[in-house]
Protein backbone atom coordinates (compact mmCIF):
# COMPACT_ATOMS: atom_id res chain seq x y z
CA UNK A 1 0.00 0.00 0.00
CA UNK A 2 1.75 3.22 -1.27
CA UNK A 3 1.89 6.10 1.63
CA UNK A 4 0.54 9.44 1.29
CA UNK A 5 3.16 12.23 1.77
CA UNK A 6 2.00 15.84 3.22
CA UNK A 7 4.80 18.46 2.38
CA UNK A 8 4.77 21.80 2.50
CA UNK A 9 5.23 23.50 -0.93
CA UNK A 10 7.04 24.38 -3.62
CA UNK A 11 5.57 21.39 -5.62
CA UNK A 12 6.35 22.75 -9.25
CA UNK A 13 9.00 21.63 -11.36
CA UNK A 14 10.14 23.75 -13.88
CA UNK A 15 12.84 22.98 -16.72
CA UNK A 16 14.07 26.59 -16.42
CA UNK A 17 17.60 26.94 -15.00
CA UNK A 18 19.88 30.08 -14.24
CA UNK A 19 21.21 29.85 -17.33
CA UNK A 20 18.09 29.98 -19.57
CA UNK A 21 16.70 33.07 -17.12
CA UNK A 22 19.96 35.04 -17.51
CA UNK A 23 19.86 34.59 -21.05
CA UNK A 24 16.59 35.95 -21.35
CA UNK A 25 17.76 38.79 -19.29
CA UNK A 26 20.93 39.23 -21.64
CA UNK A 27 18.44 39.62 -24.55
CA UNK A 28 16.25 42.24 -23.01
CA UNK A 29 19.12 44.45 -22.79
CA UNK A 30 20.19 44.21 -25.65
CA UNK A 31 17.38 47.12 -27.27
CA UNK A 32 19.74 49.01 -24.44
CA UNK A 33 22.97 48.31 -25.67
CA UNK A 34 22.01 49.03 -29.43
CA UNK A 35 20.69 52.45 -27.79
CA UNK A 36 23.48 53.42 -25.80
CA UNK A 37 25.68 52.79 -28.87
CA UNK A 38 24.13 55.30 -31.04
CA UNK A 39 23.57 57.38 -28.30
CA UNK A 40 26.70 57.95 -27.03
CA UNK A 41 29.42 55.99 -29.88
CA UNK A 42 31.73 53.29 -29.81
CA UNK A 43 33.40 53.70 -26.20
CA UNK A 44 29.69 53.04 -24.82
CA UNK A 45 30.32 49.26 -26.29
CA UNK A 46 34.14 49.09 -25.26
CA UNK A 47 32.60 49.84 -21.95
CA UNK A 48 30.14 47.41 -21.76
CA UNK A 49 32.48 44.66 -23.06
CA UNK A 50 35.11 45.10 -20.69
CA UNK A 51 33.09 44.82 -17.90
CA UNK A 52 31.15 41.71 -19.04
CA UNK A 53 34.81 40.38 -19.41
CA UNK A 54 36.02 42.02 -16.59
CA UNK A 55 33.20 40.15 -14.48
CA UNK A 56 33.40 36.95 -16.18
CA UNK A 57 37.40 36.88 -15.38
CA UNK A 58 37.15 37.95 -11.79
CA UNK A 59 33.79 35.46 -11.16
CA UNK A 60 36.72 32.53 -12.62
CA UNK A 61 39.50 33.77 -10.40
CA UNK A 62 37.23 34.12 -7.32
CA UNK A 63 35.69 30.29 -7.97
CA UNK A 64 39.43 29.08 -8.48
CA UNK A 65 40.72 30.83 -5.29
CA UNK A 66 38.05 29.39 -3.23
CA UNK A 67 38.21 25.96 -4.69
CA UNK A 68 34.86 26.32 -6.07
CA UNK A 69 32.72 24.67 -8.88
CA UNK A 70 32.78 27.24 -11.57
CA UNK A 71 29.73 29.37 -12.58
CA UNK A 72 31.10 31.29 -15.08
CA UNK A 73 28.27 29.27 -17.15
CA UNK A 74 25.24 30.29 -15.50
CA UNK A 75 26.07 33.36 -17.27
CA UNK A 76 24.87 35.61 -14.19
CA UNK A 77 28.59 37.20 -14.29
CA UNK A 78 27.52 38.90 -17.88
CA UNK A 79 24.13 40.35 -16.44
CA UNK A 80 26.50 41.76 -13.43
CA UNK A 81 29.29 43.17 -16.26
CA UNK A 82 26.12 44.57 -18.47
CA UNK A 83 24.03 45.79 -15.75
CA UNK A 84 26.99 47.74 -13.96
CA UNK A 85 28.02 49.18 -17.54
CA UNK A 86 24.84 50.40 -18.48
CA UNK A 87 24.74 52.27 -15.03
CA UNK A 88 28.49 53.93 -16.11
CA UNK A 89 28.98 56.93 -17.88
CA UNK A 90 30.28 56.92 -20.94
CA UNK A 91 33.50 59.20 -19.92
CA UNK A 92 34.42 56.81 -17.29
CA UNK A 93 38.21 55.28 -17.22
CA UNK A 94 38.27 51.96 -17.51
CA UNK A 95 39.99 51.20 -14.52
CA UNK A 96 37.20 52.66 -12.69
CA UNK A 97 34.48 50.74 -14.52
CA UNK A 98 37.04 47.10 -13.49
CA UNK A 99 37.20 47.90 -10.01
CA UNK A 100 33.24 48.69 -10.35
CA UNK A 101 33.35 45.20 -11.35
CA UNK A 102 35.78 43.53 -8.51
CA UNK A 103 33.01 45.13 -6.44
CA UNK A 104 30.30 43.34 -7.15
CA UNK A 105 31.48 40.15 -8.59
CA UNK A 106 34.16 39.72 -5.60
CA UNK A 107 33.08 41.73 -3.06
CA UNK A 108 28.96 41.56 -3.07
CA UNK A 109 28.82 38.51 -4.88
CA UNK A 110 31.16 35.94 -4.51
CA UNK A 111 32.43 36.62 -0.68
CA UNK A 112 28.53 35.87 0.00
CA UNK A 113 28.60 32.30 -1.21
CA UNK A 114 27.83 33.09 -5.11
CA UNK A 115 24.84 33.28 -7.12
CA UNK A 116 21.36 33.43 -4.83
CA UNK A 117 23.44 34.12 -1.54
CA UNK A 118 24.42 37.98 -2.30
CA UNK A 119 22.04 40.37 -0.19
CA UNK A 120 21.99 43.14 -2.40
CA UNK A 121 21.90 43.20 -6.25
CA UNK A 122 26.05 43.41 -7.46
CA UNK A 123 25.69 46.39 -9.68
CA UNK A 124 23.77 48.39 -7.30
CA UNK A 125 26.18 47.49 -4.97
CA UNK A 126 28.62 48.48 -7.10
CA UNK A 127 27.30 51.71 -8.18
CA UNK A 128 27.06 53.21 -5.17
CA UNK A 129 30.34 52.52 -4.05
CA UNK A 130 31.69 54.23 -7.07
CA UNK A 131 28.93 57.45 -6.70
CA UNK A 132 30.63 57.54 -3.17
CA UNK A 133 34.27 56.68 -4.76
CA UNK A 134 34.84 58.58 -7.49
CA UNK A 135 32.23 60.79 -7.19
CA UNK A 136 33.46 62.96 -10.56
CA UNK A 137 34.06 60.60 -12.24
CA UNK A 138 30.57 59.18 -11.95
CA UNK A 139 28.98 62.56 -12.53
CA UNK A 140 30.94 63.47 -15.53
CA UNK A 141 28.40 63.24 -17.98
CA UNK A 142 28.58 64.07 -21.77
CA UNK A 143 25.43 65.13 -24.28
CA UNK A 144 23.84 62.30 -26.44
CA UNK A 145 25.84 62.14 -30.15
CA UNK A 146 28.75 63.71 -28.74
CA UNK A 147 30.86 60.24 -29.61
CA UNK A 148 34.43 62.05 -28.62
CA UNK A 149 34.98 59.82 -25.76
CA UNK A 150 36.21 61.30 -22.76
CA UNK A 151 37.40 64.66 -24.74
CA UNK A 152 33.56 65.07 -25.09
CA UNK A 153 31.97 68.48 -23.76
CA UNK A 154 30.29 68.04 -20.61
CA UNK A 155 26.92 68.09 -19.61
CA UNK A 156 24.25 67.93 -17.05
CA UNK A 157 21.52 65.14 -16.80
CA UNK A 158 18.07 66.53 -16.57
CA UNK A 159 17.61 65.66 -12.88
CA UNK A 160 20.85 67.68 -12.31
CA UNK A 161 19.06 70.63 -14.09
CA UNK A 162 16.07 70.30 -12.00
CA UNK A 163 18.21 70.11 -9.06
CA UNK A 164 19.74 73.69 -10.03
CA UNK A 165 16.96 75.68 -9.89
CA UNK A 166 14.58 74.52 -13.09
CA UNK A 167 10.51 75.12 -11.72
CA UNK A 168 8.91 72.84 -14.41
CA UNK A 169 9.51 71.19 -17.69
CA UNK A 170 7.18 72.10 -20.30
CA UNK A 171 8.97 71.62 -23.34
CA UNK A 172 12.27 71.46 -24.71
CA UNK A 173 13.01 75.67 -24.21
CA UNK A 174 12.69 75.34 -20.85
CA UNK A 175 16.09 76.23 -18.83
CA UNK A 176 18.10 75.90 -15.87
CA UNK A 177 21.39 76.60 -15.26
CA UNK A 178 22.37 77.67 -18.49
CA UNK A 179 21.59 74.22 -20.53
CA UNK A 180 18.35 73.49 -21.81
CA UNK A 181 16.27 70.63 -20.66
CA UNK A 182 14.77 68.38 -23.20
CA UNK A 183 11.41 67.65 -24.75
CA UNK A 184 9.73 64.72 -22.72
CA UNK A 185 9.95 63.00 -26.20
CA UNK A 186 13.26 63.32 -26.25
CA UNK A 187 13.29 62.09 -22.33
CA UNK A 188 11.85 58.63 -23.58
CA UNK A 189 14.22 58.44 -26.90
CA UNK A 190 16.92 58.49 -24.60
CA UNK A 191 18.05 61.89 -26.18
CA UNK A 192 19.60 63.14 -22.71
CA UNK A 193 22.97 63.18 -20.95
CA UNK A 194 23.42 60.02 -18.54
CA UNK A 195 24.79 56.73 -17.71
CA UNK A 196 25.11 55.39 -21.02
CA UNK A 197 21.41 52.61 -20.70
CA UNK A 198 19.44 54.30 -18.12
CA UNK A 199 18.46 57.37 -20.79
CA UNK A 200 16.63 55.91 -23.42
CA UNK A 201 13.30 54.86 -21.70
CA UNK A 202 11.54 52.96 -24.87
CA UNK A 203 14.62 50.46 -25.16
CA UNK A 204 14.06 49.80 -21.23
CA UNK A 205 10.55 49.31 -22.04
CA UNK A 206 10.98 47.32 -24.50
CA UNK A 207 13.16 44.48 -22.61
CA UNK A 208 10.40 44.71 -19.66
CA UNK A 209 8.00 43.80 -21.84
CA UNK A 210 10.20 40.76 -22.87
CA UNK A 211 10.82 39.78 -19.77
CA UNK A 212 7.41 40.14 -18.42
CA UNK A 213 6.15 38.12 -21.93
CA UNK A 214 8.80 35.11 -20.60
CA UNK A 215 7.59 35.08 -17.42
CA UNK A 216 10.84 36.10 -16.08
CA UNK A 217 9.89 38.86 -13.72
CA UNK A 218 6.13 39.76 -12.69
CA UNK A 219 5.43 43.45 -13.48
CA UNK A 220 4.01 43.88 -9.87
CA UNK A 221 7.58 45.49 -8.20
CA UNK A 222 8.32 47.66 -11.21
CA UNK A 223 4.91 48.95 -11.66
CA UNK A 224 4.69 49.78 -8.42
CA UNK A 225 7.95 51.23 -8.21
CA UNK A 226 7.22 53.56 -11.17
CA UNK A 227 4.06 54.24 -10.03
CA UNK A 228 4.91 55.58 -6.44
CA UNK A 229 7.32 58.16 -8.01
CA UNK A 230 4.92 59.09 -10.15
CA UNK A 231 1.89 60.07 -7.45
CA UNK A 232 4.33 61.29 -4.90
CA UNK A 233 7.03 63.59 -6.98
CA UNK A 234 3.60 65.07 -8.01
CA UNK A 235 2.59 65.44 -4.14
CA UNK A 236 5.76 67.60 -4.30
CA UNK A 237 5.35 69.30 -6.79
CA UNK A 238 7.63 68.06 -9.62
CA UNK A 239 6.47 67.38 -12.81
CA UNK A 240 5.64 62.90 -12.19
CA UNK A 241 5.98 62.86 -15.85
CA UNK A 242 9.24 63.98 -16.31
CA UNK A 243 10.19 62.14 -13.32
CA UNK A 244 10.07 58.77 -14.36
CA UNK A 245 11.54 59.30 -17.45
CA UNK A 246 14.81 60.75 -15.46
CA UNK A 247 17.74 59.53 -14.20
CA UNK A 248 17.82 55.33 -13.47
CA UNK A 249 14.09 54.46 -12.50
CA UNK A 250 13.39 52.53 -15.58
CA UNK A 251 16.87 50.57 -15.51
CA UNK A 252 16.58 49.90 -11.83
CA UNK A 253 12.75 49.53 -11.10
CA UNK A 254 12.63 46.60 -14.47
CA UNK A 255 16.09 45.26 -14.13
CA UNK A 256 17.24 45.66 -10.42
CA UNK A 257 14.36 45.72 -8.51
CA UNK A 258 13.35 42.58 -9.49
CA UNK A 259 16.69 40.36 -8.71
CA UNK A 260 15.45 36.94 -7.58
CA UNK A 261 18.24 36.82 -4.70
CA UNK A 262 17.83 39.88 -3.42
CA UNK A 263 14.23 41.54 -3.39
CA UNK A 264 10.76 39.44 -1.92
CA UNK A 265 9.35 36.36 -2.88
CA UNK A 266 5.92 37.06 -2.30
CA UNK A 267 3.72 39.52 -4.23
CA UNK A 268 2.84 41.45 -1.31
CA UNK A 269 6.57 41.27 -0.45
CA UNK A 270 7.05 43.02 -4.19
CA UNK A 271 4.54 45.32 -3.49
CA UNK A 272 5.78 46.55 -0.36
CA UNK A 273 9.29 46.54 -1.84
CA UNK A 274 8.28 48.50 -4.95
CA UNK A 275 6.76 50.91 -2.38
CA UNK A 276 9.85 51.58 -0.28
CA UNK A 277 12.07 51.86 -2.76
CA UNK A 278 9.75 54.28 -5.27
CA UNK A 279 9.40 56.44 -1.63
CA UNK A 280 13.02 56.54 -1.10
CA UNK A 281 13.69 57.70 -4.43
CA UNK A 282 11.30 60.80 -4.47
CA UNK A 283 12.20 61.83 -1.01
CA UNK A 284 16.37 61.53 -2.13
CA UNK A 285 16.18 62.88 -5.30
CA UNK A 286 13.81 65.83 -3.52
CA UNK A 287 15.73 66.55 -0.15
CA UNK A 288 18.85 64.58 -0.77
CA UNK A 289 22.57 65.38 -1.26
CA UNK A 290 21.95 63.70 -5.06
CA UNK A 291 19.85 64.50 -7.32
CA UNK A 292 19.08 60.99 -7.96
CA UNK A 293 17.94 58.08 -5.53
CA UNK A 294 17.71 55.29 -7.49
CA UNK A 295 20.43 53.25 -6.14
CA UNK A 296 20.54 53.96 -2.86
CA UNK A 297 16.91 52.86 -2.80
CA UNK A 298 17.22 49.79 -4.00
CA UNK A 299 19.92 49.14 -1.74
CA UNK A 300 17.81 49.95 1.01
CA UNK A 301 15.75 47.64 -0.13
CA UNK A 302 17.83 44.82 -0.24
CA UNK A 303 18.66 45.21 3.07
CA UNK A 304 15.15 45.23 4.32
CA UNK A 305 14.18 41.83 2.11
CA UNK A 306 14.88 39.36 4.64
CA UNK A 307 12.10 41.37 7.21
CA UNK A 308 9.72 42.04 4.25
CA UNK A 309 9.64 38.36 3.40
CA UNK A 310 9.50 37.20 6.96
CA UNK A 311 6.76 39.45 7.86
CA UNK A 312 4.81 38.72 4.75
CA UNK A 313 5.24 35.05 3.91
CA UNK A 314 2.51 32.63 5.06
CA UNK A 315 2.79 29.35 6.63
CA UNK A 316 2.13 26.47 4.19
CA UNK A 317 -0.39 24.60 4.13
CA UNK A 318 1.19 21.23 5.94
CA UNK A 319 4.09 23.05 7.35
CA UNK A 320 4.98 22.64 10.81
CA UNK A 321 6.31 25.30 13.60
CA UNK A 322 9.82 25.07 14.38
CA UNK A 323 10.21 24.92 18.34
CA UNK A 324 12.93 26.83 19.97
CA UNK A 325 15.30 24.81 21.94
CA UNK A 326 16.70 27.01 24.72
């Protein structure tokens, strides 16, 4: 007589692997990649392909050091290197974008236990470290089409603009500081100084909707990431529009936000998370030393997964309590 077994879940089996998922997530980039190319020339691509290599390499060295089983394969070290190079300008020197790299491969990823054990997301990791680094060398920002490396003239991103003294953006002629802010067409084009994949919002768009269409992520965290910036920078009195098209929210809120390791399980967890970190943003980017919050939110974030998902996840249905030995 066969026995019936009562286990708590997950029950499904899937024939997705890392591999497969990071793949998918190298593909939705890759509408960014093609835009930050035109945008900003050829050193936006020597960029990104020294830090995918630059990632790969140190993930090797780190796995060899630590007499580890490689997972160079998994192909989560190229999401890092493309991820953390889209959130680079494109006047950066390369040694800055490699250490960028040793930062979240070595430091955030690998000294955790590897893939699934990091407790924040590597290139956010990363990227702060550099904002608080080399601060000017992560602010030195060039014009869109300007493709004369780091000889190019600089400029000021939009949220800078805002940050200097600009009331509202109502079209393209509007001005602060001396520089012109662009059209909010422009805003989604990408046509806008920035980190070389966070400006053109329609190429971001474009791999969330590929993602979402795989069933990689569920649109519930950056929806209501997006979403919170929108209703509270218009609390405050910024223009919500031009908000969301600024700065990192589309790169972080579709791509970052929604890190398996390192944000909830749960879709209240999400929703909470996507919450937090769209507060945090407005209330940095509004009151804060830096005119953008992105990062720092999500980092936040991170941090506060671990409670979210405790507080949030049920008990399943067959599970039993775990008693406390003293």
């Amino acid at each position: 007589m066969s026995q019936l077994i009562v286990s708590p879940s997950p029950h499904i089996r899937s024939e997705r692997t890392a591999r497969n998922i990071m793949l998918d997530v190298i593909i939705a980039l890759c509408p960014a990649v093609i835009a930050s190319v035109i945008l900003f020339g050829w050193r936006a691509f020597l960029i990104e392909a020294v830090c995918v290599a630059s990632c790969v390499l140190i993930e090797y060295l780190c796995r060899v050091l630590m007499k580890r089983e490689q997972t160079i394969g998994d192909l989560s070290a190229v999401v890092t290197g493309l991820l953390l190079a889209l959130n680079l300008p494109v006047t950066i020197p390369m040694w800055v974008a490699v250490f960028g790299c040793f930062i979240a491969i070595a430091v955030t990823k690998q000294l955790f236990g590897g893939i699934g054990q990091n407790f924040a997301n590597p290139a956010i990791a990363a990227r702060v470290i550099l904002l608080a680094s080399f601060g000017g060398y992560m602010t030195n920002f060039t014009a869109p089409f300007d493709y004369s490396g780091v000889d190019a003239v600089a400029s000021a991103t939009p949220l800078a603009l805002l940050a200097g003294g600009a009331d509202a953006v109502t079209s393209a002629s509007s001005a602060a500081g001396g520089a012109q802010l662009p059209s909010l067409m422009q805003m989604f084009l990408g046509v806008k100084a920035g980190c070389i994949g966070e400006v053109s919002a329609l190429a971001l768009l474009i791999g969330g909707v590929y993602l979402v269409a795989r069933r990689v992520i569920k649109p519930i965290t950056p929806l209501v990431f997006i979403g919170t910036v929108f209703v509270f920078s218009g609390i405050l009195g910024a223009d919500p529009v031009y908000q969301i098209l600024s700065g990192g929210l589309m790169i972080g809120a579709i791509f970052m936000a929604t890190d398996y390791a390192t944000t909830p399980t749960t879709n209240w967890g999400k929703v909470v998370f996507g919450l937090g970190a769209g507060l945090l943003t407005v209330l940095i980017r509004q009151y804060g030393n830096y005119p953008e919050g992105v990062s720092f939110a999500i980092l936040l974030m991170n941090i506060l997964t671990p409670q979210i998902d405790k507080l949030l996840t049920r008990k399943p249905l067959g599970g039993k309590k775990v008693e406390k030995h003293a």
